[in-house]
Protein backbone atom coordinates (compact mmCIF):
# COMPACT_ATOMS: atom_id res chain seq x y z
CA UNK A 1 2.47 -29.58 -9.99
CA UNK A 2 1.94 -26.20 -11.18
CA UNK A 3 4.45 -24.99 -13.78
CA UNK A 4 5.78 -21.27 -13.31
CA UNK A 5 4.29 -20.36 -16.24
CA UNK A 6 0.44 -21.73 -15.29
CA UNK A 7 1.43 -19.35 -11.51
CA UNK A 8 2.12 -16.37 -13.56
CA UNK A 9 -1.02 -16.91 -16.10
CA UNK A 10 -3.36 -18.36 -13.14
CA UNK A 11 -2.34 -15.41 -11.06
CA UNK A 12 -3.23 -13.16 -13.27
CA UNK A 13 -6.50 -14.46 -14.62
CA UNK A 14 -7.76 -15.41 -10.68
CA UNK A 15 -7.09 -11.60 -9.82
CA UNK A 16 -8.99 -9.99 -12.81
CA UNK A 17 -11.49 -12.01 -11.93
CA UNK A 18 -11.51 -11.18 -8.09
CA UNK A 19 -11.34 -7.45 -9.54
CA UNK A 20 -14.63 -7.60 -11.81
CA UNK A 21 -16.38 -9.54 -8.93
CA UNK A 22 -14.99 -6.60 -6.39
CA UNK A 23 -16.36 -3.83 -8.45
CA UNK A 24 -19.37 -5.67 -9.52
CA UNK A 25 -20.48 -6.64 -6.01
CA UNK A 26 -20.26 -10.04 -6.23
CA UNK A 27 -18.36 -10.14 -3.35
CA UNK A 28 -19.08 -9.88 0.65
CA UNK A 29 -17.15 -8.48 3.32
CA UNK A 30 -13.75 -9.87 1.33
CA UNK A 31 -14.54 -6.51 -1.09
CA UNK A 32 -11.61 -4.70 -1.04
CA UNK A 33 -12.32 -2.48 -3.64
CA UNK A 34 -15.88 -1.02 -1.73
CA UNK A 35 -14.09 -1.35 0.93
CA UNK A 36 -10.93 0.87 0.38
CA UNK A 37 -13.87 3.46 -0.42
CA UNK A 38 -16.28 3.36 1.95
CA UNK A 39 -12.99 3.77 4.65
CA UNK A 40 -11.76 6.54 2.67
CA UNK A 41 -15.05 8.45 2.30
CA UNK A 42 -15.34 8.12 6.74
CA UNK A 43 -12.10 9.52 7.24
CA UNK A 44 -12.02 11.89 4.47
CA UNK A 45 -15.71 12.93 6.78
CA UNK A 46 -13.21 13.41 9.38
CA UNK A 47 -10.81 15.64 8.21
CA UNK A 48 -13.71 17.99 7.32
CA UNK A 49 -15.22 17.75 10.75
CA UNK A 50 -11.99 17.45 13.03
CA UNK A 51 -9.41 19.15 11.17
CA UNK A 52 -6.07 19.46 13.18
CA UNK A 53 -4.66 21.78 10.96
CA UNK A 54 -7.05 24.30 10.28
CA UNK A 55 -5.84 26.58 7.20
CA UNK A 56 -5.12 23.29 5.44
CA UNK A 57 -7.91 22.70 2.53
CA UNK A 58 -10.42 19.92 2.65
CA UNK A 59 -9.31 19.57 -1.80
CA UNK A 60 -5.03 20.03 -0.34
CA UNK A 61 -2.22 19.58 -2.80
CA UNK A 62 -1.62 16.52 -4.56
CA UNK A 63 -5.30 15.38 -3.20
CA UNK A 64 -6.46 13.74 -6.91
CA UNK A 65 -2.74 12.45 -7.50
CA UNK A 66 -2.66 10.88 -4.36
CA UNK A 67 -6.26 9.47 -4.75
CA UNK A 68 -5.25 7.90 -7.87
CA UNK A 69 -2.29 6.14 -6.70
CA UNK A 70 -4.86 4.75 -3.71
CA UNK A 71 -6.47 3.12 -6.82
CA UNK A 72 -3.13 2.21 -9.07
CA UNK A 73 -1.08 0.79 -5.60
CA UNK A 74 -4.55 -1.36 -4.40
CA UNK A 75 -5.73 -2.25 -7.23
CA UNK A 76 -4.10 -1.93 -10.80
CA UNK A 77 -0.40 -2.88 -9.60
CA UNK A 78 -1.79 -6.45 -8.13
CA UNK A 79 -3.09 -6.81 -11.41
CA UNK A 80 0.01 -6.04 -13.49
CA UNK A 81 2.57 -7.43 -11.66
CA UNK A 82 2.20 -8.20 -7.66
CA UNK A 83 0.18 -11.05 -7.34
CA UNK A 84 2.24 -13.29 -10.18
CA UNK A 85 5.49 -11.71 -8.10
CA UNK A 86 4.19 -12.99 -4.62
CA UNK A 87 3.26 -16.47 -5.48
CA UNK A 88 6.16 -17.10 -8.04
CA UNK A 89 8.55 -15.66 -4.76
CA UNK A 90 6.72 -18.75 -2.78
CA UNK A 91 7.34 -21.12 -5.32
CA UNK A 92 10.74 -20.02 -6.57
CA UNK A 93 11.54 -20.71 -2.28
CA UNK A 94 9.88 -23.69 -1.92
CA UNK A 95 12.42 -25.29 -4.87
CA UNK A 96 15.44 -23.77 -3.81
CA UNK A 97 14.41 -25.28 -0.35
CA UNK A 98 14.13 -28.98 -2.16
CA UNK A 99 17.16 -28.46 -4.26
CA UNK A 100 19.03 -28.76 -0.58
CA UNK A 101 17.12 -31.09 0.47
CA UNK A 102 14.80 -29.48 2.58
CA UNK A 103 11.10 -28.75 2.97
CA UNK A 104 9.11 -25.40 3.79
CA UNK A 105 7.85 -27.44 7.44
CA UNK A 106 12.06 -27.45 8.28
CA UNK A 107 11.10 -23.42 8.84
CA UNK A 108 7.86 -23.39 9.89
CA UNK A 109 8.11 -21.87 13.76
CA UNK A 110 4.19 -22.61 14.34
CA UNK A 111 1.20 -24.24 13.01
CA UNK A 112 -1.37 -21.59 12.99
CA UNK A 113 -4.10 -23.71 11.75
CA UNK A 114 -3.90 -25.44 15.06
CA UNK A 115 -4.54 -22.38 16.88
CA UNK A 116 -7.65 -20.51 17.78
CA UNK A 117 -9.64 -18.48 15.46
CA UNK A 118 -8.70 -15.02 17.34
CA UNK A 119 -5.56 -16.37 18.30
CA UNK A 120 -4.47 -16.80 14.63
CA UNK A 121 -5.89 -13.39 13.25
CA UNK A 122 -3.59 -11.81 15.90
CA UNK A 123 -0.26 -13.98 15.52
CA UNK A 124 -0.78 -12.72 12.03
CA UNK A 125 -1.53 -9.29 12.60
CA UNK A 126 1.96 -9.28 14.40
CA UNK A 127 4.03 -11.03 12.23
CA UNK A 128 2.78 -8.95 9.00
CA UNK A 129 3.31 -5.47 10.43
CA UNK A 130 6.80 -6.75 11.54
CA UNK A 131 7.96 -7.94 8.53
CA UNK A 132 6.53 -4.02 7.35
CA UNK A 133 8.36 -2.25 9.64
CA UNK A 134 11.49 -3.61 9.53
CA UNK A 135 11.02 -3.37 5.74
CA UNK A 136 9.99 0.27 5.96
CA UNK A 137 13.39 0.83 8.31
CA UNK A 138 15.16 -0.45 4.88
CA UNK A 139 13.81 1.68 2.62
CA UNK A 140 15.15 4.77 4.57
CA UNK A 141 18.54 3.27 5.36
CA UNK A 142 19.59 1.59 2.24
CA UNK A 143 19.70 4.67 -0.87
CA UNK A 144 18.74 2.21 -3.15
CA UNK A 145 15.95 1.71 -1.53
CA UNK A 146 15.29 5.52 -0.55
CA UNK A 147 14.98 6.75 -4.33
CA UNK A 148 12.15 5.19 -4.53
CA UNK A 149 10.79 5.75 -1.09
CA UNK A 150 11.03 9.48 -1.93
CA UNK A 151 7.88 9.35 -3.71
CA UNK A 152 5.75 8.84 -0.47
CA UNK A 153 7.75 11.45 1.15
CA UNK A 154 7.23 13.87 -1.39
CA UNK A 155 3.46 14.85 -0.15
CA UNK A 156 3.51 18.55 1.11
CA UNK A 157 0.50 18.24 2.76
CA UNK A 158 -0.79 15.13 4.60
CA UNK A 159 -4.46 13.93 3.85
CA UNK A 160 -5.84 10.21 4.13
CA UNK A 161 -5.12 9.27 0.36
CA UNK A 162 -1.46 9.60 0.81
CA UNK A 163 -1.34 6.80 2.94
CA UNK A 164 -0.93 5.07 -0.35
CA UNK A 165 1.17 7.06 -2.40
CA UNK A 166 4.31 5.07 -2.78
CA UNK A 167 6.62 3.92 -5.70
CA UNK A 168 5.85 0.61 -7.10
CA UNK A 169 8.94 -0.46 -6.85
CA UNK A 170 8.64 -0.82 -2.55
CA UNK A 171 5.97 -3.60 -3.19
CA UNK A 172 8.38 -5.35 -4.96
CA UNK A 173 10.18 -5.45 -1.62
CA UNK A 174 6.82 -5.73 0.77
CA UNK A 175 5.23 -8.27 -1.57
CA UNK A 176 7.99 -11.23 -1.17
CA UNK A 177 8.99 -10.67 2.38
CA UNK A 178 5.48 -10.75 3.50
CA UNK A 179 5.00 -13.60 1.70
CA UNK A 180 7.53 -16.01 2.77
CA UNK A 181 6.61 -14.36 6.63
CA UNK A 182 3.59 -15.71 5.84
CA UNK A 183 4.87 -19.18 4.74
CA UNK A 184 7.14 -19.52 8.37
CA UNK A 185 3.57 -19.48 10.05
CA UNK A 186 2.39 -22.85 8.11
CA UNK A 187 1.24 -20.97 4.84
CA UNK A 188 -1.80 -18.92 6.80
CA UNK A 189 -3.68 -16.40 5.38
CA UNK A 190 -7.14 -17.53 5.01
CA UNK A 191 -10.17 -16.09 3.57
CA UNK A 192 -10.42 -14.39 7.54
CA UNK A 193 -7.55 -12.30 6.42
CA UNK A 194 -9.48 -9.63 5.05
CA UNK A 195 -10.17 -8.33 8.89
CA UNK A 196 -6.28 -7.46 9.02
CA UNK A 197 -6.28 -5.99 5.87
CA UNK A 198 -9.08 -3.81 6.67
CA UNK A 199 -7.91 -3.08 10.32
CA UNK A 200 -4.48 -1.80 8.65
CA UNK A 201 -6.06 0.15 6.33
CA UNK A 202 -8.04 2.19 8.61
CA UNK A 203 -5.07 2.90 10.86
CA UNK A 204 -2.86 4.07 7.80
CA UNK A 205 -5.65 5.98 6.67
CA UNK A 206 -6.13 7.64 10.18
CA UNK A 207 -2.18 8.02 10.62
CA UNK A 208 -2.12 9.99 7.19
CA UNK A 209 -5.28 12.37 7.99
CA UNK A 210 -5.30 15.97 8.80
CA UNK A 211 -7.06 14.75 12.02
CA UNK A 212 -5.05 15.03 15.30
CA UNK A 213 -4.86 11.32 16.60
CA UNK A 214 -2.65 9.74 19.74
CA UNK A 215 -4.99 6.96 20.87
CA UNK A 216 -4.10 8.16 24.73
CA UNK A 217 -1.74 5.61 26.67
CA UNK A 218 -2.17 3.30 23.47
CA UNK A 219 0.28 5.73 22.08
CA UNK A 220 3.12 3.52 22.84
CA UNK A 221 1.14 -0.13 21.16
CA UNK A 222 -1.17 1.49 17.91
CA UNK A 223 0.47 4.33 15.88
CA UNK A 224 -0.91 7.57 15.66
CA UNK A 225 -1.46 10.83 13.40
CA UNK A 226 1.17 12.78 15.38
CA UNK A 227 3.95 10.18 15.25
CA UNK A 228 3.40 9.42 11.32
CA UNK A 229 3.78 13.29 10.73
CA UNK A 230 6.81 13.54 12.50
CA UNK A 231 7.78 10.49 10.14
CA UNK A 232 7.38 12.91 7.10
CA UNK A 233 9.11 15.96 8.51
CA UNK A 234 12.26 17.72 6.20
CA UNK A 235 14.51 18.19 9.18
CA UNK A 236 14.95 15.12 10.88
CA UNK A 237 17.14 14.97 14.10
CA UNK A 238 20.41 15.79 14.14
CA UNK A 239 20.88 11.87 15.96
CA UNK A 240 18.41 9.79 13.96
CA UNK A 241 19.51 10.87 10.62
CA UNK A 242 18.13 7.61 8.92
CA UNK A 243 14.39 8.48 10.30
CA UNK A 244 12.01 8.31 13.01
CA UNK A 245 8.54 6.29 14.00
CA UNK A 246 8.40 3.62 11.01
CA UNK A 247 5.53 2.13 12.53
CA UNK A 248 2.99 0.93 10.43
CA UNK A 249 -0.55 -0.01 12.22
CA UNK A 250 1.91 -0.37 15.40
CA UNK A 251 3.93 1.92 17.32
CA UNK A 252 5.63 -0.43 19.77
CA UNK A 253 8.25 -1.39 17.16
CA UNK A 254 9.79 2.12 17.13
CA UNK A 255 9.32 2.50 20.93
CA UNK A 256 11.21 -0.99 21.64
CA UNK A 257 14.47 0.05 18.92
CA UNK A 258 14.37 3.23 20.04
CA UNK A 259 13.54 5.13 16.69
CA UNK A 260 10.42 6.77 18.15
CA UNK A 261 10.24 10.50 18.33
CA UNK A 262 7.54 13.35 19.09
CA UNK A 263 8.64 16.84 20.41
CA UNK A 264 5.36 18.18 19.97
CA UNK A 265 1.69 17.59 18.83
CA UNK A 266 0.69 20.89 16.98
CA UNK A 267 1.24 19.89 13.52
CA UNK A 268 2.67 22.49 11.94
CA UNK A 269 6.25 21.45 10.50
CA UNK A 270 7.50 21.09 6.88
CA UNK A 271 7.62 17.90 5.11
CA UNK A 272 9.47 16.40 3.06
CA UNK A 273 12.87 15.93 2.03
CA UNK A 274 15.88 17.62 1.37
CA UNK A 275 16.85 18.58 -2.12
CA UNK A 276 13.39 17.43 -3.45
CA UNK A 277 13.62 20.86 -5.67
CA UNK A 278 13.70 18.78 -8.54
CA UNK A 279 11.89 15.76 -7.57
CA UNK A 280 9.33 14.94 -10.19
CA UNK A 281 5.58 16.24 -9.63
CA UNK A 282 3.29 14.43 -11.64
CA UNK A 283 2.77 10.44 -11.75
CA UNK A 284 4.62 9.54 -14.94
CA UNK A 285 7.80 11.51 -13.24
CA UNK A 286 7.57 10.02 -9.80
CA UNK A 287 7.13 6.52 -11.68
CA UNK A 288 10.33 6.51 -13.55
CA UNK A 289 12.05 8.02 -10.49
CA UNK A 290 14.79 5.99 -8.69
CA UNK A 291 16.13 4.44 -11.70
CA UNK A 292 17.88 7.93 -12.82
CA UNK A 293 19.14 10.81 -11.45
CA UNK A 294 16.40 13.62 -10.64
């Protein structure tokens, strides 16, 4: 049985080499790193052809800084620190679990292995985004949490790439939870997985863009352009104080627990946050931020 030591060092030498094969097209459709740009570059398309709101620039503010921490969030932060986290988390559980006598199986609620191929992909589509919404509803009810969650609400202007502009510190949260939501459905997330992953990027990235989106009477199931923005507004309402429309690739969550809200659909409202005066501006600021006062 694997040591934690041989996880941590096994993690990190199986995702460099994942990385070099990514970027050196040794991979095929599992290429996340091709494939993170090839989505970007068709939405990015879109915001120059379909812009919602039209004064906005194609180059808006923050649009490098936010394209780098696509790259650093996707990428760099698996490599330093995320993947060793995740499957230390699932081996840290699955001892404390035998230290009481028990075994991961005593939590399992379904065997998805046993379950068709579509079937599967969708329980786990379902279960994943969730775990992230609930998760998201944290990080804007728990100040803790929120000093770091800051950092994705301190874009000024939406665009595509700020889909993934977020503090490291919040996949320190995402990471494990996922993980051990994964675990309750029998351990699944095959090779197949990839189709999620590339299903939720597209909606994030199409929930960020400068493109007018509500997917029609899917409104109330996929989440949308015009919901995410209200998600980022500075002047929340006066009786949902804690935030509105967490969704992440689904709306329905927000719709069920109430937290959904839309007055309008013409785009123009401030974002951000209140007393963000002094929030850092660069990277190197925003990384530090949350552990001291701004």
């Amino acid at each position: 049985m694997e040591t934690y030591l041989e996880i941590i060092k096994n993690s990190y030498s199986g995702y460099w080499n994942y990385l070099k094969n990514s970027v050196l097209l040794e991979l095929n459709w599992e290429n996340y790193f091709y494939g993170l740009i090839l989505i970007s570059l068709v939405v990015w398309g879109l915001e120059r052809v379909f812009p919602w709101r039209k004064n906005q620039p194609l180059f808006r503010k923050d649009f490098w800084l936010d394209t780098f921490y696509m790259f650093f969030n996707f990428f760099l932060l698996n490599l330093i620190v995320l993947i060793a986290l995740s499957n230390t988390a699932a081996k840290l559980f699955n001892d404390l679990l035998g230290v009481v006598g028990l075994a991961l199986r005593n939590f399992q609620v379904i065997d998805l292995n046993s379950l068709p191929f579509a079937l599967r992909i969708f329980i786990f589509f379902i279960v994943v985004d969730f775990t992230q919404w609930w998760t998201h509803r944290l990080l804007h009810r728990v100040d803790f949490l929120w000093n770091f969650h800051k950092v994705h609400h301190s874009v000024k202007e939406m665009g595509f790439a700020a889909h993934l502009r977020y503090h490291w510190m919040e996949n320190i949260l995402y990471k494990p939870l996922k993980t051990l939501g994964v675990m309750v459905l029998g351990g699944f997330e095959p090779e197949q997985a990839y189709i999620v992953h590339f299903i939720a990027i597209t909606i994030g990235h199409l929930n960020h863009a400068n493109i007018r989106i509500t997917w029609g009477p899917f409104k109330y199931i996929i989440n949308n352009s015009v919901m995410h923005l209200y998600h980022h507004m500075k002047a929340l309402p006066e009786n949902k104080p804690n935030g509105i429309n967490f969704g992440i690739s689904l709306s329905i969550w927000d719709f069920l627990f109430k937290t959904n809200y839309v007055p309008d659909n013409n785009g123009e409202i401030e974002l951000g946050f209140y007393n963000e005066e002094n929030f850092p501006k660069g990277f190197f600021g925003q990384l530090l931020t949350g552990f001291r006062k701004n």
